[in-house]
Protein backbone atom coordinates (compact mmCIF):
# COMPACT_ATOMS: atom_id res chain seq x y z
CA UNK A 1 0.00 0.00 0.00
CA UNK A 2 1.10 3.31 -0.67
CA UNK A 3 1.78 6.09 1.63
CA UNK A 4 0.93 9.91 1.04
CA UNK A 5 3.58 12.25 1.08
CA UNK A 6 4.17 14.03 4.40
CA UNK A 7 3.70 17.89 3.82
CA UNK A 8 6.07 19.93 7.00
CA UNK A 9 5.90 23.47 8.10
CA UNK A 10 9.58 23.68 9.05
CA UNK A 11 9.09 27.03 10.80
CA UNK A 12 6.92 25.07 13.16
CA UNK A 13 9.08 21.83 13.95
CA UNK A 14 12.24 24.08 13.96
CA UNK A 15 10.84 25.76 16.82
CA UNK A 16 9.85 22.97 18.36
CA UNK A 17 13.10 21.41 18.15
CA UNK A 18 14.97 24.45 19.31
CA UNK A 19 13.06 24.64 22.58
CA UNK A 20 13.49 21.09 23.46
CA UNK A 21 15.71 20.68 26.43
CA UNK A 22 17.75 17.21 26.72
CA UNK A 23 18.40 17.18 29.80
CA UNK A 24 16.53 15.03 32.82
CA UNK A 25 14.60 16.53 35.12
CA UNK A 26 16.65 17.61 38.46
CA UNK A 27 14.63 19.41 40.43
CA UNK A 28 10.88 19.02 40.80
CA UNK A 29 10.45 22.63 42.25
CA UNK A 30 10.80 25.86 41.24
CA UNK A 31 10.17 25.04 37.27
CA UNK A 32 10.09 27.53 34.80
CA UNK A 33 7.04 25.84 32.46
CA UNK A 34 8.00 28.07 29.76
CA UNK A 35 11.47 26.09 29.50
CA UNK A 36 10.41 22.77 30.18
CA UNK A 37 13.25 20.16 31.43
CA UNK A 38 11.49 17.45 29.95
CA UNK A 39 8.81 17.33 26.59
CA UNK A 40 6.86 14.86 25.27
CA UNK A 41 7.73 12.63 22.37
CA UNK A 42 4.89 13.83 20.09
CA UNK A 43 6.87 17.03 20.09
CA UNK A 44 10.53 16.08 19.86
CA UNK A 45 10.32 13.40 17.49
CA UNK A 46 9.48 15.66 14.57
CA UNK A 47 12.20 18.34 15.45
CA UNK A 48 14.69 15.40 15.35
CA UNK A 49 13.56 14.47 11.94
CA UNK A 50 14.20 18.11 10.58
CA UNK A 51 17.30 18.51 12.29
CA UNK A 52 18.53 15.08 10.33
CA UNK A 53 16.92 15.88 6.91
CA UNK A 54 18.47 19.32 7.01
CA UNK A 55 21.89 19.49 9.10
CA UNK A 56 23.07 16.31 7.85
CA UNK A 57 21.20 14.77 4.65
CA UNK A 58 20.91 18.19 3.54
CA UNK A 59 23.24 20.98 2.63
CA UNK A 60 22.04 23.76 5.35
CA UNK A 61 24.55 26.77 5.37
CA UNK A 62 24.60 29.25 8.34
CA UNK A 63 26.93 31.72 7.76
CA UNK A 64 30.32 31.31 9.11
CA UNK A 65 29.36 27.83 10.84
CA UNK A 66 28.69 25.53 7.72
CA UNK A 67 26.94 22.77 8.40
CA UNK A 68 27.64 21.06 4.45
CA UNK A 69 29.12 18.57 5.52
CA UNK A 70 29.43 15.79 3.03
CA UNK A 71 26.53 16.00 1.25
CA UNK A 72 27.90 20.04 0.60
CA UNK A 73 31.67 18.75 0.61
CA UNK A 74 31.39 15.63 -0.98
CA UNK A 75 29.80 16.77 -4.46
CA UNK A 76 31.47 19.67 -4.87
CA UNK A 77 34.74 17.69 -4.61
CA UNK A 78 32.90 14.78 -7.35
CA UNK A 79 32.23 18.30 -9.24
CA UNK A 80 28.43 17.69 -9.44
CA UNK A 81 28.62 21.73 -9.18
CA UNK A 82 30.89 24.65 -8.73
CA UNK A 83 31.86 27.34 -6.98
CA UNK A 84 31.85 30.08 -9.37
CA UNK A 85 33.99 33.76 -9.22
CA UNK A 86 33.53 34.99 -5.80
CA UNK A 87 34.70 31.85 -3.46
CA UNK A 88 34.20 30.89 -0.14
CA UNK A 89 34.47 33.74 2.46
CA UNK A 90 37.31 31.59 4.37
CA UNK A 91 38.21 27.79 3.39
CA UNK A 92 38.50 27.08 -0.06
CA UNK A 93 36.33 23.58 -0.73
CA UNK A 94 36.98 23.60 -4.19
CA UNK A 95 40.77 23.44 -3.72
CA UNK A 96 39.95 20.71 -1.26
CA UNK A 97 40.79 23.32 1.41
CA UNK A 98 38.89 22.58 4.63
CA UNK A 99 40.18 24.45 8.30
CA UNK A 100 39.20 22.58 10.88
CA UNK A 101 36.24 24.94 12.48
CA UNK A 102 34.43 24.12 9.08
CA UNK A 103 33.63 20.31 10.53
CA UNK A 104 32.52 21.42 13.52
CA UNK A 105 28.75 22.41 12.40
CA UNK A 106 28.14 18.69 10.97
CA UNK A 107 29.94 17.39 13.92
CA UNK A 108 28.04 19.39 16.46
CA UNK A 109 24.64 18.99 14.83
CA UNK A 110 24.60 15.12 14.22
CA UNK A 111 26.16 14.37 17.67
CA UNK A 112 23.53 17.01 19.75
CA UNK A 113 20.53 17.93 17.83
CA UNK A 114 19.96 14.44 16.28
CA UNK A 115 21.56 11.51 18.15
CA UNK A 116 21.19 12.77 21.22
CA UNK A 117 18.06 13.88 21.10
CA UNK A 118 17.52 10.08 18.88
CA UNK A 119 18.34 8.52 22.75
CA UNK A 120 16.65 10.56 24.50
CA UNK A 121 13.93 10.05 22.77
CA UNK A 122 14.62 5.90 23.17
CA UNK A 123 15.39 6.39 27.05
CA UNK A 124 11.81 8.13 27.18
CA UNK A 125 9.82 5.57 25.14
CA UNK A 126 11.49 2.90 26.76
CA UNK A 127 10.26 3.43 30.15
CA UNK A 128 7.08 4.28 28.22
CA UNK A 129 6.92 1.39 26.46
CA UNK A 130 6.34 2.81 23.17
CA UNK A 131 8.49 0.80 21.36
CA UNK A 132 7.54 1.95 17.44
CA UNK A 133 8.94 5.54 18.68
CA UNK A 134 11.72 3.39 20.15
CA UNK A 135 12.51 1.98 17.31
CA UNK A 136 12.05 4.98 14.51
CA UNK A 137 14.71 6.94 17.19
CA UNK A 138 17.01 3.93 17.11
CA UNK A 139 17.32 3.64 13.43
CA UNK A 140 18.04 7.64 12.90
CA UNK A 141 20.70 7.06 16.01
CA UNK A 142 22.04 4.60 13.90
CA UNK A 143 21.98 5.96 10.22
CA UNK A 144 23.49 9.39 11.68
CA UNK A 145 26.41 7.39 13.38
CA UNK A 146 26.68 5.38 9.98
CA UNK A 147 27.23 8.84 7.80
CA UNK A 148 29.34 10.64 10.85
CA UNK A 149 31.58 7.19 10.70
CA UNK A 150 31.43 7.57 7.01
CA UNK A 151 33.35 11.24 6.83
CA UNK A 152 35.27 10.56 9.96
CA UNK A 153 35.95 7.12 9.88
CA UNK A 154 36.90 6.30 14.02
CA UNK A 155 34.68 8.28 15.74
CA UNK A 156 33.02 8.28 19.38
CA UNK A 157 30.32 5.58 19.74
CA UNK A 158 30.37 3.44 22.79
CA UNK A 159 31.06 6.67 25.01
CA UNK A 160 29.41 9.26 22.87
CA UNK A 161 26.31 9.78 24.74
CA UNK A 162 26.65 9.45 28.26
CA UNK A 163 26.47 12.76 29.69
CA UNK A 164 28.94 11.51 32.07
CA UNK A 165 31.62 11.48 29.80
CA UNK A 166 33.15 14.35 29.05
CA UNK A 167 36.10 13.27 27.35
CA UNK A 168 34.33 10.04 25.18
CA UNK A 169 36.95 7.51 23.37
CA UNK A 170 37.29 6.90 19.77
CA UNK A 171 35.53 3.81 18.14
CA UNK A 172 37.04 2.32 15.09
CA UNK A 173 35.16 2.19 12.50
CA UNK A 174 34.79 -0.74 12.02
CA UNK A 175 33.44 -1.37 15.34
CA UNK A 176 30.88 1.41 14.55
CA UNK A 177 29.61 -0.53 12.35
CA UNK A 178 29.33 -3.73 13.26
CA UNK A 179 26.87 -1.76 16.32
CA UNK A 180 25.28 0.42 13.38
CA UNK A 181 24.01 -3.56 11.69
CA UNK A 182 22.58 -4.17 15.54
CA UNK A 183 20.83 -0.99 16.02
CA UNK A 184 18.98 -1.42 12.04
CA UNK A 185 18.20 -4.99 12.87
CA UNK A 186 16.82 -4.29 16.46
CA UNK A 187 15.25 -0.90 15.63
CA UNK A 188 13.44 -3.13 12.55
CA UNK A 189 12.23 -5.66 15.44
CA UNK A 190 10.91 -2.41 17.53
CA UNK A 191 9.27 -0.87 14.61
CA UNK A 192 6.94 -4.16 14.42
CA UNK A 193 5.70 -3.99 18.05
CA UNK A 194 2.90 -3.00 19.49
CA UNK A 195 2.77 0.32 20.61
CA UNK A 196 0.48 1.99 22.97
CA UNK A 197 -0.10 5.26 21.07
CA UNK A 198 1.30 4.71 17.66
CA UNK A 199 3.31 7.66 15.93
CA UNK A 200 0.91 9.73 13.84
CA UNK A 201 1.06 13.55 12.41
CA UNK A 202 4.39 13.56 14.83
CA UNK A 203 5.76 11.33 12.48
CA UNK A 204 6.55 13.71 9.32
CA UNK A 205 8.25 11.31 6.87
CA UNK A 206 5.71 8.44 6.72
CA UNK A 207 2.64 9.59 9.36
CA UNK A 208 2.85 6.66 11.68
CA UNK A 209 3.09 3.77 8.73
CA UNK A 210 5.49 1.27 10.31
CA UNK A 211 5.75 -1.06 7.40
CA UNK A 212 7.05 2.21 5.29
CA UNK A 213 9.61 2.57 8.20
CA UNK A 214 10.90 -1.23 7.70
CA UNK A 215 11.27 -0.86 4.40
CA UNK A 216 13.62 2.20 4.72
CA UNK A 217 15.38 0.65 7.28
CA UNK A 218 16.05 -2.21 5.30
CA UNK A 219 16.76 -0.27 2.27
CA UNK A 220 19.82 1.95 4.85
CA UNK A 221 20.62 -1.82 5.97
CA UNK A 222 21.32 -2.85 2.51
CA UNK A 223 23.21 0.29 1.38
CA UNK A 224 25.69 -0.40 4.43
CA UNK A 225 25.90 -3.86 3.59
CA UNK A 226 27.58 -2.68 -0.09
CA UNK A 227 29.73 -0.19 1.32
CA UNK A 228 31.34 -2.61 3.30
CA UNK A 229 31.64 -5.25 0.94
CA UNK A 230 35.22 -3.80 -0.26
CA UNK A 231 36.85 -3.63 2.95
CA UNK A 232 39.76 -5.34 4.49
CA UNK A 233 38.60 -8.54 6.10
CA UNK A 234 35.32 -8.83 5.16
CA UNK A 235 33.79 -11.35 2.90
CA UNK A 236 32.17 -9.42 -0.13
CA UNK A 237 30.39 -12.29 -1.42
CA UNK A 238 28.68 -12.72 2.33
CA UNK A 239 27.54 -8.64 2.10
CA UNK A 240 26.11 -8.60 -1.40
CA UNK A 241 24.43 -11.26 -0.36
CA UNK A 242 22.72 -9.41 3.16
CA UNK A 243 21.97 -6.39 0.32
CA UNK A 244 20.73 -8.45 -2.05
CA UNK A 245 18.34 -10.47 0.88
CA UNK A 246 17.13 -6.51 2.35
CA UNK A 247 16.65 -4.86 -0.44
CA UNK A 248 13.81 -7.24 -1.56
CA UNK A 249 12.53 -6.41 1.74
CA UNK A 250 13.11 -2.56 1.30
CA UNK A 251 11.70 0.08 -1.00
CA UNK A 252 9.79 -1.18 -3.97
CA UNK A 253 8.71 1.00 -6.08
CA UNK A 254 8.93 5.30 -6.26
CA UNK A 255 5.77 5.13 -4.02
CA UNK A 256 7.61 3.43 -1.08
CA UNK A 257 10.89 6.21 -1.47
CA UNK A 258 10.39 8.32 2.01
CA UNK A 259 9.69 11.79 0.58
CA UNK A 260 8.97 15.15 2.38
CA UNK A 261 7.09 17.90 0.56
CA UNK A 262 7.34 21.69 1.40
CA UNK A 263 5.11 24.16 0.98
CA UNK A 264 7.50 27.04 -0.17
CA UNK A 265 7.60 30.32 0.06
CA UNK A 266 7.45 31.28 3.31
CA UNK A 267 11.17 31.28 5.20
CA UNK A 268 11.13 28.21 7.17
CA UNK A 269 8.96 25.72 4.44
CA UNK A 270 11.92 25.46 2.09
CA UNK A 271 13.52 22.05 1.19
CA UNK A 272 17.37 22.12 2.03
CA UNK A 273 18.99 22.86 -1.51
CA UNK A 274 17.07 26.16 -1.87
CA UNK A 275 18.01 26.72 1.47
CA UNK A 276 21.67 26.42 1.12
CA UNK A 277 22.02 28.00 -2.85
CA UNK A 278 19.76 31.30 -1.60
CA UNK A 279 21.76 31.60 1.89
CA UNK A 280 25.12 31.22 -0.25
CA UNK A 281 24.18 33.64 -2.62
CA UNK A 282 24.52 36.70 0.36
CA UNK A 283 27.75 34.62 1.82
CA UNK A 284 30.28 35.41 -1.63
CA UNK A 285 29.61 31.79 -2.69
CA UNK A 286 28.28 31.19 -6.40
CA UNK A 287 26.45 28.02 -6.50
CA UNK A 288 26.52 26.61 -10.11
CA UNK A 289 26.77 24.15 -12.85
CA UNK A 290 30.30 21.81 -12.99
CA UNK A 291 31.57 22.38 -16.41
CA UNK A 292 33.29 18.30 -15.96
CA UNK A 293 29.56 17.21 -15.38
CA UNK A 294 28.15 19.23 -17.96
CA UNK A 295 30.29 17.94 -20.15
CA UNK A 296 29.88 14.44 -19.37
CA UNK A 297 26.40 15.02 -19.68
CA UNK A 298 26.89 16.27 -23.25
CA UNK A 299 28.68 13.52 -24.26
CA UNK A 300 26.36 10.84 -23.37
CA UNK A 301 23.47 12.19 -24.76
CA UNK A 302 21.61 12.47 -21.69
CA UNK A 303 18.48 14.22 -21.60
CA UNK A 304 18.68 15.11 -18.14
CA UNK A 305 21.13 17.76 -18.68
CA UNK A 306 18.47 20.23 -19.18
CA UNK A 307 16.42 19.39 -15.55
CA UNK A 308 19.91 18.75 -13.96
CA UNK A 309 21.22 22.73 -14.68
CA UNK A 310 19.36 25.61 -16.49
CA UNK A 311 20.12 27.55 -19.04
CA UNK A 312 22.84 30.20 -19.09
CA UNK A 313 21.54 33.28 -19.39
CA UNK A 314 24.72 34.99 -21.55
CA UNK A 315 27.27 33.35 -23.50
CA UNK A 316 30.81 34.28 -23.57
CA UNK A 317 33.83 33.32 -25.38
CA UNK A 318 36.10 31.23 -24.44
CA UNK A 319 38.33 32.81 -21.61
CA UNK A 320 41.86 33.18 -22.83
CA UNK A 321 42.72 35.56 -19.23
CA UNK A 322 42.44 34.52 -15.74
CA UNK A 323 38.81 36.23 -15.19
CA UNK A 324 36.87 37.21 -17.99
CA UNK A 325 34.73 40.75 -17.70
CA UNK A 326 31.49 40.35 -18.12
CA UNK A 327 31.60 43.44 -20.53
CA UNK A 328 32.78 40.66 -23.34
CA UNK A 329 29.71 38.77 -22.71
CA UNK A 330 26.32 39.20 -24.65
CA UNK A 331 22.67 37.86 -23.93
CA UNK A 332 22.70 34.08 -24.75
CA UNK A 333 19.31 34.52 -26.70
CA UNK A 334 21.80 36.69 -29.23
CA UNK A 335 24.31 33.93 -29.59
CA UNK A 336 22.34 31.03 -29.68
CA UNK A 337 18.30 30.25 -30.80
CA UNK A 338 18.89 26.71 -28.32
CA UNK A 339 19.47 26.51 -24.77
CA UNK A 340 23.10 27.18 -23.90
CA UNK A 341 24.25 25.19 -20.89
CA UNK A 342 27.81 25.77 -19.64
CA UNK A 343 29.58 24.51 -16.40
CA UNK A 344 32.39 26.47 -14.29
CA UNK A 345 35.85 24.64 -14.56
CA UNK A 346 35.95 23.73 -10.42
CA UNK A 347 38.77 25.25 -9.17
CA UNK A 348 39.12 28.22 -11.74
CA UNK A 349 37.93 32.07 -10.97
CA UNK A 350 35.18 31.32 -14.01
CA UNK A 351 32.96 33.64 -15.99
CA UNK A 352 30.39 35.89 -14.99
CA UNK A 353 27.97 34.00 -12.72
CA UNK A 354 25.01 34.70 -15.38
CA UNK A 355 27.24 33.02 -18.54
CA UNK A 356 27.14 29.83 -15.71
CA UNK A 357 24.39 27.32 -15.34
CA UNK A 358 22.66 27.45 -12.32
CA UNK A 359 21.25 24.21 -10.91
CA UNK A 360 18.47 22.88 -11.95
CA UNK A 361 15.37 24.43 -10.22
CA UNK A 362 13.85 20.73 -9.73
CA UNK A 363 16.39 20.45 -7.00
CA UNK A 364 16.86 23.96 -6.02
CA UNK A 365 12.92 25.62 -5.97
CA UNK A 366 11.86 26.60 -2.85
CA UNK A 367 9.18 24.09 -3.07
CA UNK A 368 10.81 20.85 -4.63
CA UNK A 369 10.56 17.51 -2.79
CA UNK A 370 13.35 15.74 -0.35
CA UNK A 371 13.23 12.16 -0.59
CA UNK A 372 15.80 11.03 1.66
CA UNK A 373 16.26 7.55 -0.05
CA UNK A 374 15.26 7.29 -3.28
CA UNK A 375 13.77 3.90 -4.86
CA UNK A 376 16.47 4.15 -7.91
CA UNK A 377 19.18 4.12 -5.39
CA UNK A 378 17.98 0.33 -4.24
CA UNK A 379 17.83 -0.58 -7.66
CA UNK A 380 21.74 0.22 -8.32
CA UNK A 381 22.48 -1.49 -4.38
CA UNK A 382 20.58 -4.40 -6.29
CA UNK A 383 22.73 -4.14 -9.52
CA UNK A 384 26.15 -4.45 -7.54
CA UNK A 385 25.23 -6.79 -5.45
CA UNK A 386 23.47 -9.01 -8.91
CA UNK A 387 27.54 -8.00 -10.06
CA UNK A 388 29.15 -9.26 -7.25
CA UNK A 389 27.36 -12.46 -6.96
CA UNK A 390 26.48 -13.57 -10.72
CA UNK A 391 27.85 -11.46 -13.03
CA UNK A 392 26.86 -8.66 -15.25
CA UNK A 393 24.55 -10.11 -17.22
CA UNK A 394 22.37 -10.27 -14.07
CA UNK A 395 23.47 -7.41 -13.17
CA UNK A 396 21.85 -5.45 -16.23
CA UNK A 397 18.20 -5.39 -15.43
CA UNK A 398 18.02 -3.60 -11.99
CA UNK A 399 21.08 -1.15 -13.42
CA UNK A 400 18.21 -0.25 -16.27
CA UNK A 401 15.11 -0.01 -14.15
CA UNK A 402 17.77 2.46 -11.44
CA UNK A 403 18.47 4.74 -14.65
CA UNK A 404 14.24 4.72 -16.01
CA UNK A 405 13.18 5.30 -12.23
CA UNK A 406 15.64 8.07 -11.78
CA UNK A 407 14.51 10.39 -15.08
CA UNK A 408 11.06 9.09 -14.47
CA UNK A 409 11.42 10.84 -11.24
CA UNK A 410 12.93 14.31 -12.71
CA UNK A 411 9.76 14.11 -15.65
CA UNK A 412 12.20 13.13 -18.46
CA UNK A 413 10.00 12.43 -21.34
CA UNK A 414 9.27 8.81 -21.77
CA UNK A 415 10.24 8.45 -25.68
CA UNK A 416 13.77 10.11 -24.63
CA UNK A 417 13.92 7.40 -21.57
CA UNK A 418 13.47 4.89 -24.44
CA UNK A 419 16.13 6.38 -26.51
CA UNK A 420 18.58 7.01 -24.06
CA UNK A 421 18.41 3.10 -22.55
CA UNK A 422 18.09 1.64 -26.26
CA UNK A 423 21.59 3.35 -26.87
CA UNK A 424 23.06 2.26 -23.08
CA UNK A 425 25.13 -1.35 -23.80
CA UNK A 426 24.07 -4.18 -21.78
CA UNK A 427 26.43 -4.78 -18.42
CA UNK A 428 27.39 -7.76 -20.27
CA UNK A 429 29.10 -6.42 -22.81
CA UNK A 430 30.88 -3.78 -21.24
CA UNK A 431 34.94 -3.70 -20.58
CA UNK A 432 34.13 -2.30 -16.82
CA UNK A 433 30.47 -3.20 -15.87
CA UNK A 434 31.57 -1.44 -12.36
CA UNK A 435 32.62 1.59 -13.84
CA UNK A 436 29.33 1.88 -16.22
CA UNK A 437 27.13 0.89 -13.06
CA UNK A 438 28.82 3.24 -10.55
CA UNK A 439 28.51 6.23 -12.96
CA UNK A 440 25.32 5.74 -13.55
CA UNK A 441 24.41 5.35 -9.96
CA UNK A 442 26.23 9.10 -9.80
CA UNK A 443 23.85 11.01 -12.17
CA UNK A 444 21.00 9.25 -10.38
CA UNK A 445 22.25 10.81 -6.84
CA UNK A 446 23.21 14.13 -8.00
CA UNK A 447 23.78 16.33 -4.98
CA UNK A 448 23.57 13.21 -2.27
CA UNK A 449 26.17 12.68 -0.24
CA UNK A 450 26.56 8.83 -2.10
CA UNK A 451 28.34 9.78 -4.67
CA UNK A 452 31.10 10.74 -2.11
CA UNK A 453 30.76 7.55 -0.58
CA UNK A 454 30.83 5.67 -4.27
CA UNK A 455 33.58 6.80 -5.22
CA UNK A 456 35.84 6.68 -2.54
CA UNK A 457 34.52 2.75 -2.10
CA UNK A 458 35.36 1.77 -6.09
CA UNK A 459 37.37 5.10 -7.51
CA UNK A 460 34.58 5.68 -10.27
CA UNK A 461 33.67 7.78 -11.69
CA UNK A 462 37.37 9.45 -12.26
CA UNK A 463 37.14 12.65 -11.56
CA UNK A 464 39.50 15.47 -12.81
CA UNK A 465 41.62 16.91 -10.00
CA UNK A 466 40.86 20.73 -9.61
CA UNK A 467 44.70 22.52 -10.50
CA UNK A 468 45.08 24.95 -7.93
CA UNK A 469 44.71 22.01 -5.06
CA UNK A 470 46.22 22.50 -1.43
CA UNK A 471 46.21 18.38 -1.03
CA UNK A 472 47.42 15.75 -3.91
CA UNK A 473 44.40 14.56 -4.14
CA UNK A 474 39.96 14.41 -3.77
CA UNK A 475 39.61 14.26 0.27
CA UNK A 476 38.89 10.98 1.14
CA UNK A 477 37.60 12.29 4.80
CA UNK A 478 36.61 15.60 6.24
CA UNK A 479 39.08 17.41 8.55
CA UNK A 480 38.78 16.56 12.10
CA UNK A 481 36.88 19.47 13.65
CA UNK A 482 38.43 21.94 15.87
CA UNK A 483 36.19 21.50 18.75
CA UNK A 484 37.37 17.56 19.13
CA UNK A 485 40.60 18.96 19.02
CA UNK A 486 40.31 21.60 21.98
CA UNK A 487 38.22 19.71 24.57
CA UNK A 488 38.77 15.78 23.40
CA UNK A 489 42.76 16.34 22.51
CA UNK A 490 43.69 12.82 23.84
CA UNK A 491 41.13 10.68 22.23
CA UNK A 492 41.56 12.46 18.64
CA UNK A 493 45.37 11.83 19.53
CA UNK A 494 44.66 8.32 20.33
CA UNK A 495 43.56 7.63 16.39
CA UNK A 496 46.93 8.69 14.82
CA UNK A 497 45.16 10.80 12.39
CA UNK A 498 46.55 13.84 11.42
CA UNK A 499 44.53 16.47 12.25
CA UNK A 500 46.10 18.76 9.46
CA UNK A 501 45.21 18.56 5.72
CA UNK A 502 47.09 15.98 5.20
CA UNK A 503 44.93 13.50 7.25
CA UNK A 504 41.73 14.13 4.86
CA UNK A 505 43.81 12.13 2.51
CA UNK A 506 43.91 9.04 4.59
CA UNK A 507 41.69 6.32 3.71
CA UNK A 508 38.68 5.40 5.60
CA UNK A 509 38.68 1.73 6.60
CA UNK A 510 35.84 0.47 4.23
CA UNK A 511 37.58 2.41 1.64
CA UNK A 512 41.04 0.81 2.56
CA UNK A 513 40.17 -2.49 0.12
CA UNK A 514 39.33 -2.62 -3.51
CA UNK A 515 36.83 -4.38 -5.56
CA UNK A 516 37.45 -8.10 -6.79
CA UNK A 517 37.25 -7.18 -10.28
């Protein structure tokens, strides 16, 4: 059965979440009811979910404190988009330039305004035994962990949320993990209890529907699964295998895909890409078009080049100086009677922001949708796994139905669909069926933090390095944050990770293997 798309007021659960207090009630006297100690489920549980679908699966920026993190990070370094002329106002992301107070918003935010307030949420509806909130807290605990893990690689876990602890010890990561697999597989057991007043309107992604939960968490279980399935000591066959076995318990079909829709307009309704392109806008960043993915674009004929980036709106010629003035530019519509689309060269001071492709509004209008997994994602997971354990020919029909359900999805017309997949090769008969797969997968998560996570897993797609870099080579970690570093010294000591640039260039451990073929 389907599910109807949640609709949030953001303004509202924003507030709600910002007046929640985590802490347990110490004195039962002398209470200030207008900043309540304790509040009820039915009221934190939906701030939680906005704090996770905008600080970490989305791009939020607040000025000065960026809170990118890898989704931001991760496909700007994959060039999915570009800064263009005016650059950051401090660290320079497109050089793969990161200071160390730039982690500390994605740090902060997943560690206090989502996972803890994911356990306190548990330690409430545990001794309430409401064990479907129990169990929707658990699996955000442990999908937040799983992404933190995933730009940090060791990170605190065992001893990151006792408020005892000041000073909490680093987990490897793959220890993390291995407790990530627990928390999915108990929250899924949680989620099918009983529960004595079942989530509802609190519940903004799927309104209470516990069998759409499962399926997501099944769906995150299976997505784990694969990234793991390339790292020292584990058994890849074994993994593909688990993905294969959740994803036919997971998301289905497009209808099953956990989406969020926003009303728009008003400040506080907007999804988190127009959020983050409109607040960069006023902070010197210009947030546009990737002239690497443009290109590629081009050259395979796809038609979703023209809902993936809009039209520039003047052409220029081709810059032979260092920054071209927009006085040699002239309105495209004089150049050109077709649609120009142009991409910045990452790394390079560009062209006048309006000869640049701007993102495409379906990802960037106030009002467009979040889906925080989408059901042609679990098609590719199915595709590698298919690859791993029988081949590419069996491989080739969920890599086909991932590329129709993605540009069904962005409205691409269904006689270019057609065209596009007649002209794709079969798996089968491809040199590199990983490479093909994995760079599909990429177009199909533009701007998700996956493609990050892709490509540091199998090294595809290969991506151009930007010139003017201040490392050798695309960050294959964020930068520890400065905050770990002033009050948790000894524990971010005790990984042996540099803390300077350099470390971003040390592998994370699921990323420390390579794939068997």
């Amino acid at each position: 059965m389907s599910r109807p798309k949640k609709l949030i007021s953001l303004a509202l659960a924003l507030v709600v979440s910002l007046g929640v207090a985590s802490c347990d009630n110490f004195l039962d006297v002398n209470q200030d009811p207008n900043n309540p100690q304790d509040v009820r489920m039915d009221l934190t549980l939906p701030g939680m979910l906005v704090n996770f679908a905008h600080d970490v699966l989305g791009p939020t920026w607040i000025r000065y404190v960026n809170l990118v993190g890898p989704v931001g990070m991760g496909t700007e370094w994959l060039q999915q988009w570009s800064d263009n002329r005016d650059r950051h106002t401090y660290a320079q992301y497109q050089w793969y330039e990161v200071a160390n107070t730039d982690a500390n918003g994605y740090w902060g935010s997943s560690y206090s305004r989502v996972m803890n307030e994911a356990s306190n949420i548990m330690r409430r509806s545990a001794e309430a035994g409401r064990w479907q909130h129990h169990g929707i807290a658990k699996l955000i605990l442990a999908w937040n962990m799983s992404l933190v893990a995933d730009a940090f690689g060791p990170v605190p876990f065992s001893e990151a949320l006792d408020p005892r602890i000041r000073d909490p010890e680093y987990d490897s990561q793959e220890e993390v993990y291995a407790n990530i697999f627990r928390l999915i597989d108990e929250a899924i057991d949680e989620m099918r209890r009983d529960d004595i007043i079942p989530p509802s309107t609190n519940d903004i992604l799927f309104g209470g529907d516990m069998d759409a939960w499962v399926r997501l968490a099944n769906s995150l279980k299976a997505r784990l699964n694969l990234r793991v399935a390339y790292a020292p000591g584990e058994n890849t066959q074994q993994r593909a295998q688990t993905a294969l076995d959740a994803v036919r318990a997971g998301i289905r079909s497009p209808a099953h895909a956990p989406t969020v829709e926003y009303p728009g307009e008003a400040e506080g309704q907007q999804q988190p890409w127009y959020t983050f392109e409109t607040s960069s806008e006023g902070t010197g960043i210009r947030t546009r078009s990737s002239k690497w993915y443009i290109d590629m674009l081009k050259e395979h004929e796809d038609p979703r080049l023209p809902i993936m980036a809009n039209p520039a709106s003047w052409w220029c010629p081709e810059p032979d100086v260092d920054y071209l003035p927009a006085e040699d530019c002239i309105p495209a519509a004089e150049y050109s009677d077709e649609p120009i689309y142009r991409g910045n060269l990452s790394g390079s001071p560009g062209e006048p922001d309006s000869a640049i492709s701007r993102l495409g509004s379906f990802f960037t209008a106030d009002s467009a949708s979040h889906v925080w997994f989408t059901y042609e994602d679990t098609k590719f997971i199915e595709a590698e796994a298919l690859l791993i354990l029988n081949g590419a020919g069996a491989a080739d029909g969920a890599y086909r139905e991932g590329i129709r359900a993605n540009m069904e999805r962005l409205g691409v017309a269904q006689a270019d669909i057609d065209a596009y997949l007649a002209a794709t090769p079969p798996l089968g008969s491809q040199g590199n069926p990983l490479e093909e797969l994995i760079t599909e997968k990429f177009k199909a998560n533009f701007l998700r933090c996956e493609v990050w996570h892709d490509w540091r897993r199998t090294g595809y797609p290969v991506v151009p390095l930007v010139e003017e870099r201040v490392i050798e080579g695309i960050p294959q970690r964020m930068r520890t944050p400065a905050n770990e570093m002033a009050y948790n010294a000894e524990s971010v000591a005790a990984t042996g990770i540099s803390t300077g640039l350099d470390g971003m260039l040390v592998r994370v451990w699921w990323a420390s293997g390579s794939p068997p073929f």
